[in-house]
Protein backbone atom coordinates (compact mmCIF):
# COMPACT_ATOMS: atom_id res chain seq x y z
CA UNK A 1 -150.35 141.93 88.26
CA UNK A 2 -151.48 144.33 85.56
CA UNK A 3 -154.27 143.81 83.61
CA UNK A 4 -152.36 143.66 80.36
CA UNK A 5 -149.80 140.96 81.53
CA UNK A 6 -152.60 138.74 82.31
CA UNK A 7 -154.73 136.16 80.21
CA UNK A 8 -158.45 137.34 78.96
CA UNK A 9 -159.73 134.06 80.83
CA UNK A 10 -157.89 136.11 84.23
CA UNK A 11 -159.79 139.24 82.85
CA UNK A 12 -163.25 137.48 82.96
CA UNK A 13 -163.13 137.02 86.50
CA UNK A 14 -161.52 139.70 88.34
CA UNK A 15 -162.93 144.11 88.40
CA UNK A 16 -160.67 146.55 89.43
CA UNK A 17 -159.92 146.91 93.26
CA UNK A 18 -162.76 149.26 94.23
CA UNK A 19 -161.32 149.38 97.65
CA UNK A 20 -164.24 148.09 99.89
CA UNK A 21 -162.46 144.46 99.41
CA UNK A 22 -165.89 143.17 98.12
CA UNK A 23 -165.36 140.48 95.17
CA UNK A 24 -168.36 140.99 93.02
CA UNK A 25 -169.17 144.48 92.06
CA UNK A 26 -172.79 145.23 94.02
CA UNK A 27 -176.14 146.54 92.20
CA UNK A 28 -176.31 150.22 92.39
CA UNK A 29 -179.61 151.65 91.51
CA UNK A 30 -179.58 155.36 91.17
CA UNK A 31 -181.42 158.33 89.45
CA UNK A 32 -180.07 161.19 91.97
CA UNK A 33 -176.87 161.38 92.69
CA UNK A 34 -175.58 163.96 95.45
CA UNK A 35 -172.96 166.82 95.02
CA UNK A 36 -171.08 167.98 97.96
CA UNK A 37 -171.54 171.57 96.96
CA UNK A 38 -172.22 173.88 94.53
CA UNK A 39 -168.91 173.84 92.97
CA UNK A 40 -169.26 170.01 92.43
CA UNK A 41 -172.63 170.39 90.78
CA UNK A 42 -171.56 173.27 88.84
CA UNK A 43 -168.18 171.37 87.79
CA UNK A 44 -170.61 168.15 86.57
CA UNK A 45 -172.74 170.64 84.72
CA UNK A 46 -169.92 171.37 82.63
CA UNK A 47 -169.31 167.96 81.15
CA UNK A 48 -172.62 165.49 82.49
CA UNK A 49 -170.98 162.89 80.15
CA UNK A 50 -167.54 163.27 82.11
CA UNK A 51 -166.57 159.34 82.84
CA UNK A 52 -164.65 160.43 85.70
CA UNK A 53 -167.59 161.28 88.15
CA UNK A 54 -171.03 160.52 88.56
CA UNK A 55 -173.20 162.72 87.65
CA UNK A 56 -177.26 161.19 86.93
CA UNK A 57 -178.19 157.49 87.29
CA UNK A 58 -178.76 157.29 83.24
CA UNK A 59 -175.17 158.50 82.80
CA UNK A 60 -173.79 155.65 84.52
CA UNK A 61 -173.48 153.86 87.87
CA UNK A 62 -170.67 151.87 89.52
CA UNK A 63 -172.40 148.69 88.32
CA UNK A 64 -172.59 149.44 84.62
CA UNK A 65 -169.21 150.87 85.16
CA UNK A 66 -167.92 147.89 86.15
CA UNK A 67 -169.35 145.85 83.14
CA UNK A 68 -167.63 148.37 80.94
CA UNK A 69 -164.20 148.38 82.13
CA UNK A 70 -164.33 144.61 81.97
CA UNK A 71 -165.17 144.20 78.50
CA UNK A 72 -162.85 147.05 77.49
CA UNK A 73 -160.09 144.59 78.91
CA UNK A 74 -161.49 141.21 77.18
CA UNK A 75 -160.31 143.11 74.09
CA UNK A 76 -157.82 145.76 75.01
CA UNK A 77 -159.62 148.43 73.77
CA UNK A 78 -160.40 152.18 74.58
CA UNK A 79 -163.95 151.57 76.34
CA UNK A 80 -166.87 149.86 75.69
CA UNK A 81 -170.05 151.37 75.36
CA UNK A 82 -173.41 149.28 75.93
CA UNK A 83 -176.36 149.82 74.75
CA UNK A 84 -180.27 147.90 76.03
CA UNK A 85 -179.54 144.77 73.10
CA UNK A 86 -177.92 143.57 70.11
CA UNK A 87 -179.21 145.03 67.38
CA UNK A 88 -179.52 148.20 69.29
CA UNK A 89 -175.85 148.39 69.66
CA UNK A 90 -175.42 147.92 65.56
CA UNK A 91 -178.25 150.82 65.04
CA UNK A 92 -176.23 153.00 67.58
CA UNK A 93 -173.11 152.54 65.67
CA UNK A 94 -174.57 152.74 62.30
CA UNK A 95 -176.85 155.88 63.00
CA UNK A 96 -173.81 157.48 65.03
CA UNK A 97 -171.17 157.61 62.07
CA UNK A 98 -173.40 157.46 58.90
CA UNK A 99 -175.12 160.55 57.66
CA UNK A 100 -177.94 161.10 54.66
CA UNK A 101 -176.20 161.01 50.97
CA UNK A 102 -173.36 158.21 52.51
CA UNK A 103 -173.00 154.98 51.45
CA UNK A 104 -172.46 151.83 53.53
CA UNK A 105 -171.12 148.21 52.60
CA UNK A 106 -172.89 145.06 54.52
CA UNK A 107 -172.32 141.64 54.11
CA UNK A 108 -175.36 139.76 52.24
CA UNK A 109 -175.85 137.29 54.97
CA UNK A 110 -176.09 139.34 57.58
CA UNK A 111 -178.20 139.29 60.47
CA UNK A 112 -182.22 139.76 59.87
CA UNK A 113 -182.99 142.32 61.35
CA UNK A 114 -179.91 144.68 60.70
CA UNK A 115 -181.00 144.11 56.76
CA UNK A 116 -184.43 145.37 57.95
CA UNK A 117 -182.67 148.28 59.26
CA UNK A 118 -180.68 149.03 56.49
CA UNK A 119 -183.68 148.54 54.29
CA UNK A 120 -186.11 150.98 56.66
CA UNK A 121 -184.97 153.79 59.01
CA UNK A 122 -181.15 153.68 57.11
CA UNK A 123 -182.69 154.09 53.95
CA UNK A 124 -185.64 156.71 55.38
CA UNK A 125 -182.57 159.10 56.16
CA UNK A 126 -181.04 158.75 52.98
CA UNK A 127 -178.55 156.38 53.95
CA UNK A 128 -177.72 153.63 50.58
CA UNK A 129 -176.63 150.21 51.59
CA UNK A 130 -175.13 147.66 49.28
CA UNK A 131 -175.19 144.29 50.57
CA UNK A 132 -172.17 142.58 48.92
CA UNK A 133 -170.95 138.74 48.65
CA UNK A 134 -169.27 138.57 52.26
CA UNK A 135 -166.31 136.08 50.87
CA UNK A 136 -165.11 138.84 48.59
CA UNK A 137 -162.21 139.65 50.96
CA UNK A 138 -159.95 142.26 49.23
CA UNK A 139 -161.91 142.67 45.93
CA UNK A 140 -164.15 144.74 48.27
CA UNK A 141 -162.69 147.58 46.77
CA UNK A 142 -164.85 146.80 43.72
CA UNK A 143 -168.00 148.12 45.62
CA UNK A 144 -166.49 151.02 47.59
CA UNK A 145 -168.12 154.16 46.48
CA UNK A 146 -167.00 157.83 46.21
CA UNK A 147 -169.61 158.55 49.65
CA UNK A 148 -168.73 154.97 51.25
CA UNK A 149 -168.60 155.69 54.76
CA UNK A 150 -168.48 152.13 56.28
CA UNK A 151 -167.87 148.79 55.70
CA UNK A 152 -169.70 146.62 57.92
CA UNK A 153 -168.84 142.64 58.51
CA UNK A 154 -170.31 139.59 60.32
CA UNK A 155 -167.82 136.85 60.43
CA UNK A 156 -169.24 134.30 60.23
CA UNK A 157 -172.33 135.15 58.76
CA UNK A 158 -175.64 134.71 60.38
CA UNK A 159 -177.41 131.39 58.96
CA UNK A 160 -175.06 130.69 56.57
CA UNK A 161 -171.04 130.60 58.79
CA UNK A 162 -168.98 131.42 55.97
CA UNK A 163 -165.79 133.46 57.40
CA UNK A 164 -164.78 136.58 56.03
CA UNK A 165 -161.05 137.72 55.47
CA UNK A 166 -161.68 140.57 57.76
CA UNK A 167 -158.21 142.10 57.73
CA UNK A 168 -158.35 142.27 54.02
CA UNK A 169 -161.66 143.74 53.96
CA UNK A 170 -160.31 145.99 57.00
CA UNK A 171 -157.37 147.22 55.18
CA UNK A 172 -159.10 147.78 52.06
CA UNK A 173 -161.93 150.13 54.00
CA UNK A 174 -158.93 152.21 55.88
CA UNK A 175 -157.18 152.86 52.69
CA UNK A 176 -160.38 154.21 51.22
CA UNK A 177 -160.94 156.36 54.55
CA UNK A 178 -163.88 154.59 55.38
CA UNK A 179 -164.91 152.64 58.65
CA UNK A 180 -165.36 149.07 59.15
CA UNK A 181 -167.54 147.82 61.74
CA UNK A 182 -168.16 143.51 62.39
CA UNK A 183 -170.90 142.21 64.37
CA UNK A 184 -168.45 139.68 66.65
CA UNK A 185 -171.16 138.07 68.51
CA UNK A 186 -170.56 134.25 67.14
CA UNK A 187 -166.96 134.32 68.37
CA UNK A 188 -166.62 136.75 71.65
CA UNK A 189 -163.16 138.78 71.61
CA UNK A 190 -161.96 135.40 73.23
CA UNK A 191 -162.68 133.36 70.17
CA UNK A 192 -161.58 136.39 67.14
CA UNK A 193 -160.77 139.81 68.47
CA UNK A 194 -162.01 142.05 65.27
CA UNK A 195 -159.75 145.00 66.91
CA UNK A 196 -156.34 143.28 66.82
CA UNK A 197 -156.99 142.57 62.88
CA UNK A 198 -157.59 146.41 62.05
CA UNK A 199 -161.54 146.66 62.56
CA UNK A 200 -162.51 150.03 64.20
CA UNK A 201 -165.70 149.05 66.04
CA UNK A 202 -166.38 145.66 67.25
CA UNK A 203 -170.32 144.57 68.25
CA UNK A 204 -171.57 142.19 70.42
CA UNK A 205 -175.00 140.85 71.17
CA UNK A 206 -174.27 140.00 74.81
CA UNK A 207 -177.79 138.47 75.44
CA UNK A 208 -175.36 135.66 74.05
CA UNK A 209 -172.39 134.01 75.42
CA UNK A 210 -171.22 137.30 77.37
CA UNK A 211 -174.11 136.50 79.39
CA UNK A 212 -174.93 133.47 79.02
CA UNK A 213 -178.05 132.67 80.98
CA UNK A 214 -180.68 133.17 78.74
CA UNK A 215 -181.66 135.89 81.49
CA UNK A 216 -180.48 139.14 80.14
CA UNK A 217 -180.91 141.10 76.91
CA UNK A 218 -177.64 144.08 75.84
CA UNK A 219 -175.20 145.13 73.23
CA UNK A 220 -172.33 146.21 73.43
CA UNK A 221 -169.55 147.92 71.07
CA UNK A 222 -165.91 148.39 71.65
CA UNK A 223 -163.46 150.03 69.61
CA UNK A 224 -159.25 150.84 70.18
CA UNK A 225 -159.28 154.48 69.26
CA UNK A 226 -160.19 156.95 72.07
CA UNK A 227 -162.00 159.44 69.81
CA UNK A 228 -164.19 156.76 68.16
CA UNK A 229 -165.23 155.83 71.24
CA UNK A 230 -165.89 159.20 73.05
CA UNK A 231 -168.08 160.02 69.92
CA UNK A 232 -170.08 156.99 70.03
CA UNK A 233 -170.47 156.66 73.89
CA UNK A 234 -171.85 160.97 73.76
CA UNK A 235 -173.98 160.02 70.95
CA UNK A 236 -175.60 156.77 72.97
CA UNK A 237 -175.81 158.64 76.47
CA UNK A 238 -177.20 162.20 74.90
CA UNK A 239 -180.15 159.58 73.39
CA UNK A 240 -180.97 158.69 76.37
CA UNK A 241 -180.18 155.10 76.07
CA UNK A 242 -178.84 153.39 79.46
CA UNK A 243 -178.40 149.27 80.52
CA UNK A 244 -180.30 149.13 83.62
CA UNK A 245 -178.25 148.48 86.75
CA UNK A 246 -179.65 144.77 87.45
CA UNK A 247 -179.04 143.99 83.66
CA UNK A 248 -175.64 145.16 83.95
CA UNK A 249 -174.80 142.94 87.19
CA UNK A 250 -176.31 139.92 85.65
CA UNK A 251 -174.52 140.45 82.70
CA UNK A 252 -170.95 140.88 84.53
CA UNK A 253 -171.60 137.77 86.70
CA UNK A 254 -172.22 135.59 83.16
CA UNK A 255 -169.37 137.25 81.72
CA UNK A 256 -167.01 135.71 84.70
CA UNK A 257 -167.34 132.20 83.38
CA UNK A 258 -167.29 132.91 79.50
CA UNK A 259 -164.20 130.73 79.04
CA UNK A 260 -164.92 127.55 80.41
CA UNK A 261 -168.63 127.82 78.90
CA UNK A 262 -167.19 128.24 75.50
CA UNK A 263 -164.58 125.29 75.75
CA UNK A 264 -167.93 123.49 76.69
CA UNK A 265 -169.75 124.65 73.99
CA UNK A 266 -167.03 124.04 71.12
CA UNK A 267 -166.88 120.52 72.75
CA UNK A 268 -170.56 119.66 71.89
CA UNK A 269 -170.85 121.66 68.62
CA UNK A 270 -168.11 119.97 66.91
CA UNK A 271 -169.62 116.35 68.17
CA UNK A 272 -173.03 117.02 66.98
CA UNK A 273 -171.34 118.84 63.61
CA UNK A 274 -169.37 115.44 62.72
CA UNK A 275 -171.99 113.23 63.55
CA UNK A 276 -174.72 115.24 61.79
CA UNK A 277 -172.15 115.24 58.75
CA UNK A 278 -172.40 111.66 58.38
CA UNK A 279 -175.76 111.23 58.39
CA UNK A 280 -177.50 110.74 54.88
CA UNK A 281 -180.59 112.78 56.07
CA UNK A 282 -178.58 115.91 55.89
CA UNK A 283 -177.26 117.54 52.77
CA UNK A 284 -174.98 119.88 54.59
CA UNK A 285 -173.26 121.48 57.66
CA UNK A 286 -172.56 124.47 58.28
CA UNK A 287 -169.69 125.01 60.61
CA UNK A 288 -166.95 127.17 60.69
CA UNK A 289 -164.91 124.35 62.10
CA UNK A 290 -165.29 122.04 59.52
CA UNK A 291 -162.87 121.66 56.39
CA UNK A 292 -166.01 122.27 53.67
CA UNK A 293 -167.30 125.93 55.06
CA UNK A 294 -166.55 128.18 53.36
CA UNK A 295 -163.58 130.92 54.49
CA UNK A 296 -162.57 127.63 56.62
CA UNK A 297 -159.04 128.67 55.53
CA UNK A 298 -159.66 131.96 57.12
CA UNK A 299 -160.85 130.52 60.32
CA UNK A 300 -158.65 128.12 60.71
CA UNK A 301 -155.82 131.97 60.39
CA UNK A 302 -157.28 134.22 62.59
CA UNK A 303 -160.07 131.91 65.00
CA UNK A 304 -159.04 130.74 68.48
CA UNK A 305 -161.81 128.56 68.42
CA UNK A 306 -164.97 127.66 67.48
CA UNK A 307 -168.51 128.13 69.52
CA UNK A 308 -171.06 126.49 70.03
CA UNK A 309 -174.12 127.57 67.11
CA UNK A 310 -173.97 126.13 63.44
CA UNK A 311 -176.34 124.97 61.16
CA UNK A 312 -177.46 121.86 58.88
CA UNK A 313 -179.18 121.69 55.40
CA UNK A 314 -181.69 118.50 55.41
CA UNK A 315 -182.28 116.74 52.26
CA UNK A 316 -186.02 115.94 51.16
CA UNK A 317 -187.68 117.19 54.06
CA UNK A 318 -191.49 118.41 53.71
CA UNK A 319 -193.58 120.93 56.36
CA UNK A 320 -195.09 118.23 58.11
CA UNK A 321 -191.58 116.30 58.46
CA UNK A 322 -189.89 118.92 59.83
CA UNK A 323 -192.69 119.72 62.09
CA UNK A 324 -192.71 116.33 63.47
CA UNK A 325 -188.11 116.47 64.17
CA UNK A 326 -188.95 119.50 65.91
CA UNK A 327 -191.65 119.14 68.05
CA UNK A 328 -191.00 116.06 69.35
CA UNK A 329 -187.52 116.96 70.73
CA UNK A 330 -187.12 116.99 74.68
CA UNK A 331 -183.73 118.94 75.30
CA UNK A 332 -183.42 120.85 72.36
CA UNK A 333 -185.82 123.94 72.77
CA UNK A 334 -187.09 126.12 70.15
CA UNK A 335 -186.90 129.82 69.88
CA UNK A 336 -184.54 132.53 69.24
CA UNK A 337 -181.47 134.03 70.28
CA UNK A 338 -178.78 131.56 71.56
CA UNK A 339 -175.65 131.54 73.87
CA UNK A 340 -177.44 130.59 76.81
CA UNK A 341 -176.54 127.30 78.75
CA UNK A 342 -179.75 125.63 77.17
CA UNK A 343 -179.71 123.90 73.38
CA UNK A 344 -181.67 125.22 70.83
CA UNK A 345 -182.89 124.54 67.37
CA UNK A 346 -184.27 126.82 64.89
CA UNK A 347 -186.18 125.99 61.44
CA UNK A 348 -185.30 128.43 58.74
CA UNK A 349 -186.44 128.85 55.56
CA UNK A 350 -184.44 131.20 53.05
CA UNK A 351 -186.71 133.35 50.96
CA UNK A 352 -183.93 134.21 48.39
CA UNK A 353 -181.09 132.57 46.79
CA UNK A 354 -177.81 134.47 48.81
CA UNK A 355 -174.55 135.74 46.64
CA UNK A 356 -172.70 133.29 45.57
CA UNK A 357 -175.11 130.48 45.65
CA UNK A 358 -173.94 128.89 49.17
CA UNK A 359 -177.76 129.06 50.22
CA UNK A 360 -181.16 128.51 47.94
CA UNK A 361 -184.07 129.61 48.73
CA UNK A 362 -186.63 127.36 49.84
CA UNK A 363 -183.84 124.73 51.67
CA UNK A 364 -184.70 123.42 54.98
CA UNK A 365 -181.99 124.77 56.92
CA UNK A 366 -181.87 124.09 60.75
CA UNK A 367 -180.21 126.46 63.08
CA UNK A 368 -178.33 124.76 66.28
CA UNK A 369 -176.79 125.59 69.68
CA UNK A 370 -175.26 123.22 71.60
CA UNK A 371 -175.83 124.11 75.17
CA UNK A 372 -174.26 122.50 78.10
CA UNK A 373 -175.89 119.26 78.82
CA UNK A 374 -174.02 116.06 78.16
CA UNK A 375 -173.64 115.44 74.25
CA UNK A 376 -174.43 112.20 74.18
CA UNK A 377 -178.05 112.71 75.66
CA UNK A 378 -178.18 115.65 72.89
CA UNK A 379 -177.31 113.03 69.95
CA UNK A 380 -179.94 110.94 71.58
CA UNK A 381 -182.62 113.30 71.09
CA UNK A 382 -181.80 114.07 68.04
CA UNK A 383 -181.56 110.66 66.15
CA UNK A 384 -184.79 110.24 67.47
CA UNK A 385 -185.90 113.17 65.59
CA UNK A 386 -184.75 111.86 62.46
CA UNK A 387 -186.77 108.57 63.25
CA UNK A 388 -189.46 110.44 63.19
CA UNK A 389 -189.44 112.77 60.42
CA UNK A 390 -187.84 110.46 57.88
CA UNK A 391 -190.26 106.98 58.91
């Protein structure tokens, strides 16, 4: 069957025939690569970025080849081009089509670090950012500037999970001849695909749920128009920026069972979301899921599902109380990143009130991912972490 008459949870799990009849795709680790004869190496000097051949191990290798072509078909789009991490994936795309004197749009609760980039090396080449209220939907067009280049988006947001009305904020960008560009890691293209609602470059961190192992750190950005992604994938390989082969073949193995991790996932999150609800202790929860989020009428439109990471605001909770829920938790680790089969939990402090109000500064917000073990151990653990910090 063709790929395209086929479910993405079919995609996941099968590559293209190479052939050989071997199932999984095999770790190629290369720097050289041989030419026949002269006319072959003289033909590759032509075009080394030429997708059709292989030309140098940091061009590409069957391996990372492989994890391309299948995340080009999680989300039907033109190619995929990956890049060592997360973030490094949003720098490539924002450094690739934003140039000193342009202006770009980006959601106010967007990810840490891609403010700090915006803020620093943007901003060192004379690149302006405007971080605007991300539930603005159409009335974006009240920011968009004479030089606005892109529009960026991160739906939902990072910390906060309010969902944006991307194909508003989409059409509003294209009409102004500007790009828009959504960090899609929360969701996966099986959750939201950003493409099918008019974004033109979707980014993942797949150190998340594409992997899923807590093993393996990579970005990666797709995008349905052939030049946009031919510019972008030049741009990342004449940096010199590869995935390592070993990276790339953990990666595509994670990717395999994506679906019936997230189903697991969604199962626990929305458990632990309506019993943490319902608990005095906390003064909110923020899910995407749940009726009270904000944009929950725009998830509810476009969303397939939900995943597994939200967050809760606790009420009254001092230093030393919230040291004492966190440390003494036994399944729930702490640390960053997410996605991974393992639960997490996060402490977070805001250090400024964000637009609109939906977050103060100074609130005790905790971060969680539900992982994979059974949820009734994980509301265990944490109801005794609320014994604790509240006795």
């Amino acid at each position: 069957m063709k790929a395209d008459r086929v479910a993405p949870e079919t995609r996941l799990v099968h590559d293209a025939d190479t052939g050989w009849g071997i199932v999984a795709t095999p770790v190629y680790r290369a720097s050289t690569v041989l030419f026949d004869n002269y006319a072959a190496l003289k033909a590759g000097e032509e075009d080394p970025f030429d997708r059709s051949r292989l030309h140098y191990g940091r061009m590409g290798v069957p391996t990372t080849r492989a994890l391309e072509d299948a995340l080009a078909a999680l989300d039907g789009s033109a190619g995929a081009v990956l890049s060592p991490s997360g973030l490094g994936a949003i720098a490539d795309v924002l450094q690739c089509f934003l140039r000193p004197g342009d202006h770009l749009l980006m959601p106010d609760s967007c990810y840490g670090p891609t403010r700090s980039l915006c803020r620093g090396r943007l901003a060192g080449l004379g690149i302006k950012t405007t971080f605007y209220d991300p539930l603005c939907g159409a009335a974006i067009r009240d920011q968009l500037r004479l030089r606005t280049r892109m529009v960026f988006l991160e739906s939902p947001g990072s910390a906060t999970f309010e969902v944006q009305d991307v194909a508003a904020i989409a059409a509003v960008a294209r009409e102004a001849g500007a790009l828009t560009a959504i960090d899609n890691t929360w969701a996966t293209p099986l959750l939201f695909n950003p493409l099918e609602h008019g974004v033109d470059l979707a980014i993942q961190s797949g150190t998340k749920y594409l992997n899923g192992h807590a093993d393996v750190m990579f970005g990666v950005t797709t995008t349905a128009d052939p030049d946009l992604y031919e510019r972008l994938r030049r741009y990342v390989l004449g940096n010199g920026v590869h995935l390592a082969p070993d990276d790339a073949w953990l990666a595509r193995r994670g990717l395999r069972t994506l679906a019936v991790r997230l189903a697991v996932h969604e199962r626990a999150a929305y458990t632990l979301a309506e019993a943490l609800a319902a608990r005095p202790e906390v003064a909110k929860v923020l899910h995407p899921g749940l009726p009270d989020c904000p944009g929950h009428a725009s998830f509810r439109r476009d969303f397939r599902g939900a995943s597994g990471l939200f967050a809760i605001v606790l009420n009254g909770l001092d230093e030393a109380a919230l040291a004492r829920f966190v440390d003494g938790l036994e399944l729930f680790g702490m640390g960053y990143s997410w996605g991974g089969f393992e639960s997490l939990v996060l402490p977070m402090t805001p250090t400024r009130d964000l637009v609109g109000g939906r977050l103060a500064q100074g609130e005790t917000l905790l971060r969680v991912h539900a992982g994979l073990e059974a949820v009734d151990d994980l509301l265990a653990d944490l109801d005794a972490a609320f014994a604790r910090a509240y006795r």
